[in-house]
Protein backbone atom coordinates (compact mmCIF):
# COMPACT_ATOMS: atom_id res chain seq x y z
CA UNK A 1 1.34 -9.32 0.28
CA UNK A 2 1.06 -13.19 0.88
CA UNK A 3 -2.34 -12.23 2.70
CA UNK A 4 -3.42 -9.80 0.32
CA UNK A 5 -3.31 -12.55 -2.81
CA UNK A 6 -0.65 -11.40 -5.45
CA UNK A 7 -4.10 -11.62 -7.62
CA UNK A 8 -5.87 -9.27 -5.87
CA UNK A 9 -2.83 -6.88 -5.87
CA UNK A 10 -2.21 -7.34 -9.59
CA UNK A 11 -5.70 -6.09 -10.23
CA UNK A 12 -5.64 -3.37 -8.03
CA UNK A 13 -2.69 -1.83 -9.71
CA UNK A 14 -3.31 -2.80 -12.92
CA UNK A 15 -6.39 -1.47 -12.61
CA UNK A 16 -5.56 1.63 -10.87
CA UNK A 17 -3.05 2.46 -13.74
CA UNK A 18 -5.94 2.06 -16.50
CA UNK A 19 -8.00 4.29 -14.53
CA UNK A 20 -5.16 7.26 -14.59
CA UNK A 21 -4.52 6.37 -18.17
CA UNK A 22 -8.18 6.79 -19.05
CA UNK A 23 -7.70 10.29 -17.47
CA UNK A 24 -5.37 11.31 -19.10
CA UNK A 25 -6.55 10.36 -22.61
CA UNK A 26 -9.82 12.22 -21.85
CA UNK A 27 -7.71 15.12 -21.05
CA UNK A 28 -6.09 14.79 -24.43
CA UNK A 29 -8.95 14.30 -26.61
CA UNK A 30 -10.83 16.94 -24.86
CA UNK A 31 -8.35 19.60 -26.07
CA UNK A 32 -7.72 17.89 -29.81
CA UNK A 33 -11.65 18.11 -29.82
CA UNK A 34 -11.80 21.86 -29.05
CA UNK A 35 -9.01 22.48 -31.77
CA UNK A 36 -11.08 21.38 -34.78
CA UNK A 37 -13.48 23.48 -36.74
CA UNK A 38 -16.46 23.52 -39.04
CA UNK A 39 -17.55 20.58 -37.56
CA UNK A 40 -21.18 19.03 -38.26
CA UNK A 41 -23.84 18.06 -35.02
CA UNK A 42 -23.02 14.39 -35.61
CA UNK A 43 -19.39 14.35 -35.41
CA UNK A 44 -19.30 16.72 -32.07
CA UNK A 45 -21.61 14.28 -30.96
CA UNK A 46 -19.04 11.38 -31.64
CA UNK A 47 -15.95 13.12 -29.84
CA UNK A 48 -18.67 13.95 -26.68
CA UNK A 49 -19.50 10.27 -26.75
CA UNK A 50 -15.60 9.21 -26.52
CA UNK A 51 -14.89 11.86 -24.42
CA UNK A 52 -17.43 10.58 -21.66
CA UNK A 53 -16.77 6.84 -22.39
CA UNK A 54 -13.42 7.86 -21.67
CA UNK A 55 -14.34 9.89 -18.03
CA UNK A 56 -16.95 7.25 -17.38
CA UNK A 57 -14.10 4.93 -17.50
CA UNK A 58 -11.88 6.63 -15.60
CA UNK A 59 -14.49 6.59 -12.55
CA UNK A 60 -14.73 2.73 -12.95
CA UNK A 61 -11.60 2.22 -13.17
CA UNK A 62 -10.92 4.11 -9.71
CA UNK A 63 -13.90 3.32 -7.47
CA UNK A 64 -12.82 -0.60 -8.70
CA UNK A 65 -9.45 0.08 -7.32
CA UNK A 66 -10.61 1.55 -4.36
CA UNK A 67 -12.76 -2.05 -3.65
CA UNK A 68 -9.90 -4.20 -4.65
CA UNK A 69 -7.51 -2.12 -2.12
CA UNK A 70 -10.56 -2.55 0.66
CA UNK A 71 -10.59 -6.31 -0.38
CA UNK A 72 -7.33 -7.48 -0.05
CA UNK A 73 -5.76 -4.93 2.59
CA UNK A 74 -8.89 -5.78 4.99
CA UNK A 75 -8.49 -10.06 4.23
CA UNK A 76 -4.79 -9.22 5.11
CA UNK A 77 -5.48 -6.80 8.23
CA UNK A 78 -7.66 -9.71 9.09
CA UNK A 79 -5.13 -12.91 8.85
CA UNK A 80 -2.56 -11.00 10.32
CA UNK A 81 -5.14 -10.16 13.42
CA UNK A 82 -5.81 -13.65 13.85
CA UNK A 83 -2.45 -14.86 13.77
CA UNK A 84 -0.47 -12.62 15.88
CA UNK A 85 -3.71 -12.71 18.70
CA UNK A 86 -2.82 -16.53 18.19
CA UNK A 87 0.87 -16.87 19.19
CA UNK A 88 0.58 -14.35 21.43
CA UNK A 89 -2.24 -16.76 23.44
CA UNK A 90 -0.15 -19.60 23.04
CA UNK A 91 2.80 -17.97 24.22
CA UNK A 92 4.80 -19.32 27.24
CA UNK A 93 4.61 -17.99 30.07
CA UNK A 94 8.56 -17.08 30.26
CA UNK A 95 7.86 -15.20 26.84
CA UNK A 96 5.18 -13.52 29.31
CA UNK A 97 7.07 -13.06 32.25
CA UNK A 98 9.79 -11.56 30.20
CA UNK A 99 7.97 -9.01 28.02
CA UNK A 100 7.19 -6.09 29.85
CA UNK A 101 3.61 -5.38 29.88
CA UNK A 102 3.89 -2.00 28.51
CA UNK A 103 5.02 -3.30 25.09
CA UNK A 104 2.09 -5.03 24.74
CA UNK A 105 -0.61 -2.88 26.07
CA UNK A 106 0.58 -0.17 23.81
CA UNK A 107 3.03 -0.90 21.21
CA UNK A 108 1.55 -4.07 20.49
CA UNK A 109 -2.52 -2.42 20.52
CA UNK A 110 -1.22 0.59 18.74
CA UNK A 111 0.37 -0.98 15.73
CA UNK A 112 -2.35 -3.61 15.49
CA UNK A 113 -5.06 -1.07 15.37
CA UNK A 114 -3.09 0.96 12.58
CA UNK A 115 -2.58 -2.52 10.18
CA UNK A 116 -6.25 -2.76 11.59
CA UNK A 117 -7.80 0.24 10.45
CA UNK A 118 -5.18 2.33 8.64
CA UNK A 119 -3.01 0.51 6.87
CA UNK A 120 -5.10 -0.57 4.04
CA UNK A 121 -6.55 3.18 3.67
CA UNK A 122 -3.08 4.93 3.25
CA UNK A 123 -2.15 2.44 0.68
CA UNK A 124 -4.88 2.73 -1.04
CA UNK A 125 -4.08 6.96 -1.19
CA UNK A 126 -0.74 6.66 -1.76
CA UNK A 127 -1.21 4.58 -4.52
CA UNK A 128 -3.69 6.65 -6.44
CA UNK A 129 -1.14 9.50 -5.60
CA UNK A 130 1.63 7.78 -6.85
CA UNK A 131 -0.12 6.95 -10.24
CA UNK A 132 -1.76 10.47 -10.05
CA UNK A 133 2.07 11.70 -10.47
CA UNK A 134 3.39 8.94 -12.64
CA UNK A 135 0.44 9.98 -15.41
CA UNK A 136 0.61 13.76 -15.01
CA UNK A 137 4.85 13.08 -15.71
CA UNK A 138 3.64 10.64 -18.35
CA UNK A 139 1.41 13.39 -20.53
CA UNK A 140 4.04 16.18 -20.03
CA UNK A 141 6.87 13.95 -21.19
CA UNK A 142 4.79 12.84 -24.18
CA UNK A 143 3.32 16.71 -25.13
CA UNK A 144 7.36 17.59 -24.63
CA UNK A 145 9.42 14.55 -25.43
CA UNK A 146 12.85 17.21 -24.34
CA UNK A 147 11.30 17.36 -20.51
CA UNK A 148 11.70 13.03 -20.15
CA UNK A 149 15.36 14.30 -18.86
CA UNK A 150 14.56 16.61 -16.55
CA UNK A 151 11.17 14.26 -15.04
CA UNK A 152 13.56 11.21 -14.57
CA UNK A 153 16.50 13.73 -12.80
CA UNK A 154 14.02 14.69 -10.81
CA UNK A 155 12.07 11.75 -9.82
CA UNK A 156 15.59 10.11 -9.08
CA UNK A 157 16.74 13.24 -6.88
CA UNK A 158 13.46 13.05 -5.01
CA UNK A 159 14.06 9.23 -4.04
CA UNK A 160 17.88 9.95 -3.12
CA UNK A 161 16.25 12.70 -0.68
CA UNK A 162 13.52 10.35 0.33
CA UNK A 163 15.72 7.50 1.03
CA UNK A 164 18.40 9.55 3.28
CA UNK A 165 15.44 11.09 5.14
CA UNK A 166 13.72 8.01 5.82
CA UNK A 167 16.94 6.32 7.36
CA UNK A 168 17.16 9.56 9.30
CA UNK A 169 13.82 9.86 10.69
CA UNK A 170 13.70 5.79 11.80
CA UNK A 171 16.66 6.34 14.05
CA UNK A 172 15.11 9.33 15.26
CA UNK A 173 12.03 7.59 15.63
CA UNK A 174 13.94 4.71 17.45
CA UNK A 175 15.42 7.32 19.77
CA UNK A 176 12.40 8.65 20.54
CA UNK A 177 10.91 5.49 21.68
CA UNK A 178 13.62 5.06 24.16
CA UNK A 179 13.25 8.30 25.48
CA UNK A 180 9.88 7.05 26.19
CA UNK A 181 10.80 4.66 28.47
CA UNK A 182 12.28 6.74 31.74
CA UNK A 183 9.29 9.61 31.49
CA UNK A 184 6.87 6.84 31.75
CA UNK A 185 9.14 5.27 34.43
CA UNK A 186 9.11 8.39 36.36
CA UNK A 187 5.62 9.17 36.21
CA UNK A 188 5.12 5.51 37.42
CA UNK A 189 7.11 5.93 40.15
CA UNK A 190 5.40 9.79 41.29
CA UNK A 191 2.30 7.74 40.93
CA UNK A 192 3.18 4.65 43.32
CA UNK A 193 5.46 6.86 45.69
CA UNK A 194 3.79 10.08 46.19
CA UNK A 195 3.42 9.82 49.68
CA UNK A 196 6.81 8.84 50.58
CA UNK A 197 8.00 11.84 48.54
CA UNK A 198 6.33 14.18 50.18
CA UNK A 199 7.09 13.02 53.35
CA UNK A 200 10.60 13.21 52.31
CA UNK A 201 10.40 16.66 50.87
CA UNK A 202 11.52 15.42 47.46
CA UNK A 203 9.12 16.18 45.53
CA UNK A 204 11.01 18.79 43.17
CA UNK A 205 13.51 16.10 42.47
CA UNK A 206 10.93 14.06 40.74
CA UNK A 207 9.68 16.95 38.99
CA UNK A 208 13.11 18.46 37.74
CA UNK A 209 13.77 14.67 36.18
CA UNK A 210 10.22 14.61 34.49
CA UNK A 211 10.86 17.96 33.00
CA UNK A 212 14.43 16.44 31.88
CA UNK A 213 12.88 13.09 30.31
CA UNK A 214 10.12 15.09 28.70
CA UNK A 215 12.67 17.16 27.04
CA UNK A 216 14.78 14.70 25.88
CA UNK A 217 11.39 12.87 24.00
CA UNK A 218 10.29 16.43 23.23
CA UNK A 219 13.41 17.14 21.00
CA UNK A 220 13.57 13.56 19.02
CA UNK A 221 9.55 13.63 18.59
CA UNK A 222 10.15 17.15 16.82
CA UNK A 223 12.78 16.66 15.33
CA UNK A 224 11.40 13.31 13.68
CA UNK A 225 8.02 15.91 12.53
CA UNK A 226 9.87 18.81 11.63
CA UNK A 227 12.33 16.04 9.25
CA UNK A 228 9.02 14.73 7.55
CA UNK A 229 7.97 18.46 6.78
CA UNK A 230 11.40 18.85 5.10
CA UNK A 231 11.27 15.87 2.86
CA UNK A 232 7.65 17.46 1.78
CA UNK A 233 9.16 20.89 0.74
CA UNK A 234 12.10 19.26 -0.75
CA UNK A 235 9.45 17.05 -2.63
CA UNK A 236 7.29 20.22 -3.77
CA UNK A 237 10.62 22.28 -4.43
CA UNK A 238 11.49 19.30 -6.96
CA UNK A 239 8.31 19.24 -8.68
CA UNK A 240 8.42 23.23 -8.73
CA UNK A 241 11.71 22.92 -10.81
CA UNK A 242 10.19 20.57 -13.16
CA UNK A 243 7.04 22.74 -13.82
CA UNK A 244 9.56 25.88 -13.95
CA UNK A 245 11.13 23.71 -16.53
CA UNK A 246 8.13 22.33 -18.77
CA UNK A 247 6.23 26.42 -18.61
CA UNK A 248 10.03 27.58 -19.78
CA UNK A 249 10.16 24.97 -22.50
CA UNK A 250 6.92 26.32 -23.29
CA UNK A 251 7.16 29.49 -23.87
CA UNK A 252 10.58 29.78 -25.36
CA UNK A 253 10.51 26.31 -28.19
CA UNK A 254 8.33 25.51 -30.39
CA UNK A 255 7.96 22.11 -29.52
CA UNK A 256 4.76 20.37 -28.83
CA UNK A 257 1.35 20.41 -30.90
CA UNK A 258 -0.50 23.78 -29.88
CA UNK A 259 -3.85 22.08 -28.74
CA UNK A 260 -1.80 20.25 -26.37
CA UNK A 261 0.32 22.52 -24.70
CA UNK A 262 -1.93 23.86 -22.51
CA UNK A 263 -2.35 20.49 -20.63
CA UNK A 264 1.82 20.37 -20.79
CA UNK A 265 1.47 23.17 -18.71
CA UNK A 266 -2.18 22.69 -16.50
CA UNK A 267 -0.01 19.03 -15.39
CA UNK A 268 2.95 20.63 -14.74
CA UNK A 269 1.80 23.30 -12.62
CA UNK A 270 -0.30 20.59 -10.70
CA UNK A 271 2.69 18.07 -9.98
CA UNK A 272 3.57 19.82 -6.81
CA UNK A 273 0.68 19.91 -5.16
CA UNK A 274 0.18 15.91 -5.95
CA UNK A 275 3.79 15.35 -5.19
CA UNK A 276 3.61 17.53 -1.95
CA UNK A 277 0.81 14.99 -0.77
CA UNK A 278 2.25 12.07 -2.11
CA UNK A 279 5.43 12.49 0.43
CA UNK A 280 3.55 13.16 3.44
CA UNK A 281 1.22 9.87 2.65
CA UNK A 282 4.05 8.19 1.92
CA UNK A 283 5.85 8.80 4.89
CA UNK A 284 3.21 8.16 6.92
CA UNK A 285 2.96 4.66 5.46
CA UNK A 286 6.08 3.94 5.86
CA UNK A 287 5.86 4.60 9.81
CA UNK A 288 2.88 2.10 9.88
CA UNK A 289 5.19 -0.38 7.79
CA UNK A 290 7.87 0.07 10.68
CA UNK A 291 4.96 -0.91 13.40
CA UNK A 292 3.75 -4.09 10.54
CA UNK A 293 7.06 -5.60 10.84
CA UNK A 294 7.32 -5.08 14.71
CA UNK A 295 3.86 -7.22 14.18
CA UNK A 296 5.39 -9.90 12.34
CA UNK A 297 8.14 -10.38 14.60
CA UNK A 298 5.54 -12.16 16.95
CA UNK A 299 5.37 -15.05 14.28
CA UNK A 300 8.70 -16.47 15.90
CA UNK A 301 7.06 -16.31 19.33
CA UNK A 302 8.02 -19.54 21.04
CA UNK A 303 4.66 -22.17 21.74
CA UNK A 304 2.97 -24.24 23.92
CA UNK A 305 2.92 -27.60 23.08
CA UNK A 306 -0.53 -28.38 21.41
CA UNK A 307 -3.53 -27.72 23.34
CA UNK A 308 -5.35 -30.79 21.86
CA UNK A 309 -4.27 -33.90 20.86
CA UNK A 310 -5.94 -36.98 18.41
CA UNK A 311 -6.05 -39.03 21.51
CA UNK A 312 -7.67 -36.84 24.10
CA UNK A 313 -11.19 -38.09 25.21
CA UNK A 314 -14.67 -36.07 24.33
CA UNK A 315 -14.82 -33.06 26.36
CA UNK A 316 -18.58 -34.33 27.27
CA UNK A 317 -16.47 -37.77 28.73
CA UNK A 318 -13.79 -35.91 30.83
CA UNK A 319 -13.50 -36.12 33.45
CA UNK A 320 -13.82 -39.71 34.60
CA UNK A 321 -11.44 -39.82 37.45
CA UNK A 322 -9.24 -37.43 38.90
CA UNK A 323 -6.02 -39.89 38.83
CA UNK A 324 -2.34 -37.93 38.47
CA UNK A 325 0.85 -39.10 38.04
CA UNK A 326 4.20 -37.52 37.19
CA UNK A 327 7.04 -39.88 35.65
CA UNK A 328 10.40 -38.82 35.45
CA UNK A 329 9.70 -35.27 35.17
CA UNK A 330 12.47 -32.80 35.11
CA UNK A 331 11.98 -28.95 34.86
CA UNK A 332 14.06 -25.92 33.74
CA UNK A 333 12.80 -22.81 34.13
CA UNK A 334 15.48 -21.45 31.97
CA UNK A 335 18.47 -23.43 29.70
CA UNK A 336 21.05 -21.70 31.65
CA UNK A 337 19.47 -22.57 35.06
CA UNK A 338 19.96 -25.81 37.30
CA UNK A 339 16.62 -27.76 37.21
CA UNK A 340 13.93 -26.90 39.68
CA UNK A 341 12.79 -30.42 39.50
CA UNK A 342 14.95 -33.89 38.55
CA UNK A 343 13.58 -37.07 37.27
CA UNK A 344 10.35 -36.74 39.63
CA UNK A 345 7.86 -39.63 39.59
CA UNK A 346 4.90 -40.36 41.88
CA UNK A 347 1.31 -41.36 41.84
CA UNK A 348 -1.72 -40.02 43.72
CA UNK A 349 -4.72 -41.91 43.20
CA UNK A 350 -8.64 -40.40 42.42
CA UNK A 351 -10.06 -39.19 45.45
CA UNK A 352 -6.94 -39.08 47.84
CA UNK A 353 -5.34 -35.97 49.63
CA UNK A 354 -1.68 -34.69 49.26
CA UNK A 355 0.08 -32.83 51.23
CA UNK A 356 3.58 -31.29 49.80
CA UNK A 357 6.01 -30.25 52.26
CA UNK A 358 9.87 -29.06 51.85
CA UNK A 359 12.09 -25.91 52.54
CA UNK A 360 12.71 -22.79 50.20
CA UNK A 361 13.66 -23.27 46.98
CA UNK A 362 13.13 -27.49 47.22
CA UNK A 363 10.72 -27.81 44.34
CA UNK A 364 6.64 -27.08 46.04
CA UNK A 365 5.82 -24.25 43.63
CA UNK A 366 7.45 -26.06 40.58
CA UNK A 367 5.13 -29.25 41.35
CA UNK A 368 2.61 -27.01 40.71
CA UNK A 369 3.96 -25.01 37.60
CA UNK A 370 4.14 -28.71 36.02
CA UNK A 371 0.63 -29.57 36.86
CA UNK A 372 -1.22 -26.86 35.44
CA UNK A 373 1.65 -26.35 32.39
CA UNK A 374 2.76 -22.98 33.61
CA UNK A 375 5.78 -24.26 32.37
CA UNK A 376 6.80 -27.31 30.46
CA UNK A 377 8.76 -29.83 31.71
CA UNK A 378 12.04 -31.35 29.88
């Protein structure tokens, strides 16, 4: 959101919400227009021209949305890019040697290239969705003032259901990723020993334990889709009830004005389908959310020390002389671990030759770590 611009955001859904409202007047004065009679040429011509100011501003009002959603999800998409590429660069290389690769050649590309491309899209859908069902309540609980009970049971019984699902399916998820893990492990190792396996006739071992790690993934993976297809019928089941309840209403009361009814009932009959979709975008944003924050977490990546500083020389000036000189350098490659290299100072002058000698472990490759920054020194 602090990418986006809470202005930006403001006047998407603000806007978005006039839209939806402009639909649903037209709808209304649309079927007040066809209830009057004995009407003259000049006042059907008035209620046409209100009816398509009204639809006219309805489009507007939505393809405006639509822009501002483009606008601030893609400036956001784009800062949060920039910055995550950026601490990962300046990144130690500990954090490096620490992270397995994996992570970042997939995790890390996948759930960029959903904030990338994705993220903003979905949003934008399952906010016109979400207003799409918030209207069509809205008319059906004004035409039938008695049905405002039954929307707002419902709505809350669908978020109860939504909410336990969710929490369900992100451990599942969680699982599942895990269970990633040992079948790529396996497949690794097939890969790097499959001449050694033959040779040792084992090659239905591997085989048999691929077959176990894919089932394991297999049965979280589809359990996690087949959850997600549940909250959807529970969500169209819901909205069933409530059109169940407003066609009931209906037909057995006499409540409601007669021209208006029939657009009681048109909405009603419609909120499942919209509410059916609005779940399954919903859910899918919120699995793209999950893969955001795992984004975010690489604002607290430790840094390098500043590439540049006020007192470094022109590039076009450097270098001059090839002078080094350590003074009192001490290195840790780790807090918990004894230093490498204690309180080291010496001097080799531009244009000499060095020659580094020692046993195992005395410091040569740690000389050389400090000298080109693979690590930083104490």
């Amino acid at each position: 959101l602090r990418s986006m611009g809470l202005p930006v955001l403001f006047a998407f859904l603000l806007t978005c919400a006039a839209g939806y409202g402009f639909m649903s007047g037209a709808d209304v004065w649309l079927a007040r227009w066809t209830r009057l009679r004995d009407l003259d040429r000049d006042e059907h011509m008035v209620n046409l021209a209100v009816y398509l100011a009204l639809v006219l501003a309805y489009a507007a009002s939505v393809l405006v949305a639509s822009r501002l959603a483009v606008l601030g999800t893609t400036r956001a998409s784009r800062s949060i890019h920039k910055q995550c590429v950026s601490k990962m660069l300046r990144a130690p290389l500990s954090w490096w040697d620490g992270t397995p690769k994996g992570r970042i050649t997939s995790r890390f590309s996948a759930d960029l290239g959903h904030v990338d491309s994705q993220l903003g899209f979905m949003l934008d859908n399952v906010a016109q969705l979400g207003m799409t069902v918030g209207a069509l309540c809205a008319v059906v609980a004004f035409v039938m003032p008695p049905m405002t009970v039954l929307i707002f049971i419902c709505l809350a019984a669908f978020a109860c259901c939504f909410v336990v699902v969710d929490r369900t399916n992100q451990e599942l998820k969680r699982i599942a990723h895990q269970a990633v893990g040992p079948l790529l492990s396996n497949i690794a190792e097939c890969i790097q020993m499959h001449r050694t396996a033959r040779l040792l006739a084992v090659e239905a071992f591997f085989g048999s334990r691929g077959d176990v790690c894919t089932d394991v993934y297999n049965r979280f993976n589809y359990t996690s889709g087949i959850l997600m297809h549940f909250l959807k019928f529970l969500a169209t089941t819901i909205a069933a009830l409530l059109a169940a309840g407003t066609t009931a209403l209906l037909m057995f009361t006499k409540s409601g004005d007669p021209e208006t009814k029939p657009i009681a009932m048109t909405y009603s009959v419609t909120i499942p389908y919209f509410m059916g979709m609005f779940c399954a975008v919903l859910g899918m944003v919120k699995m793209m959310l999950t893969g955001l924050e795992r984004l975010l977490e690489y604002e607290s990546l430790p840094q390098e020390p500043e590439w540049h500083k006020p007192e470094d020389p022109e590039a076009a000036a450097w270098p001059t002389a090839g002078q080094l000189a350590f003074e009192g350098v001490t290195l840790r490659y780790s807090a918990e671990l004894p230093p490498a290299l204690k309180d080291v100072s010496f001097e080799v002058p531009g244009g000499a030759r060095l020659g580094i000698v020692g046993r195992t472990g005395s410091g040569k490759s740690s000389l050389v770590a400090c000298l080109f920054r693979l690590h930083e020194p104490v």
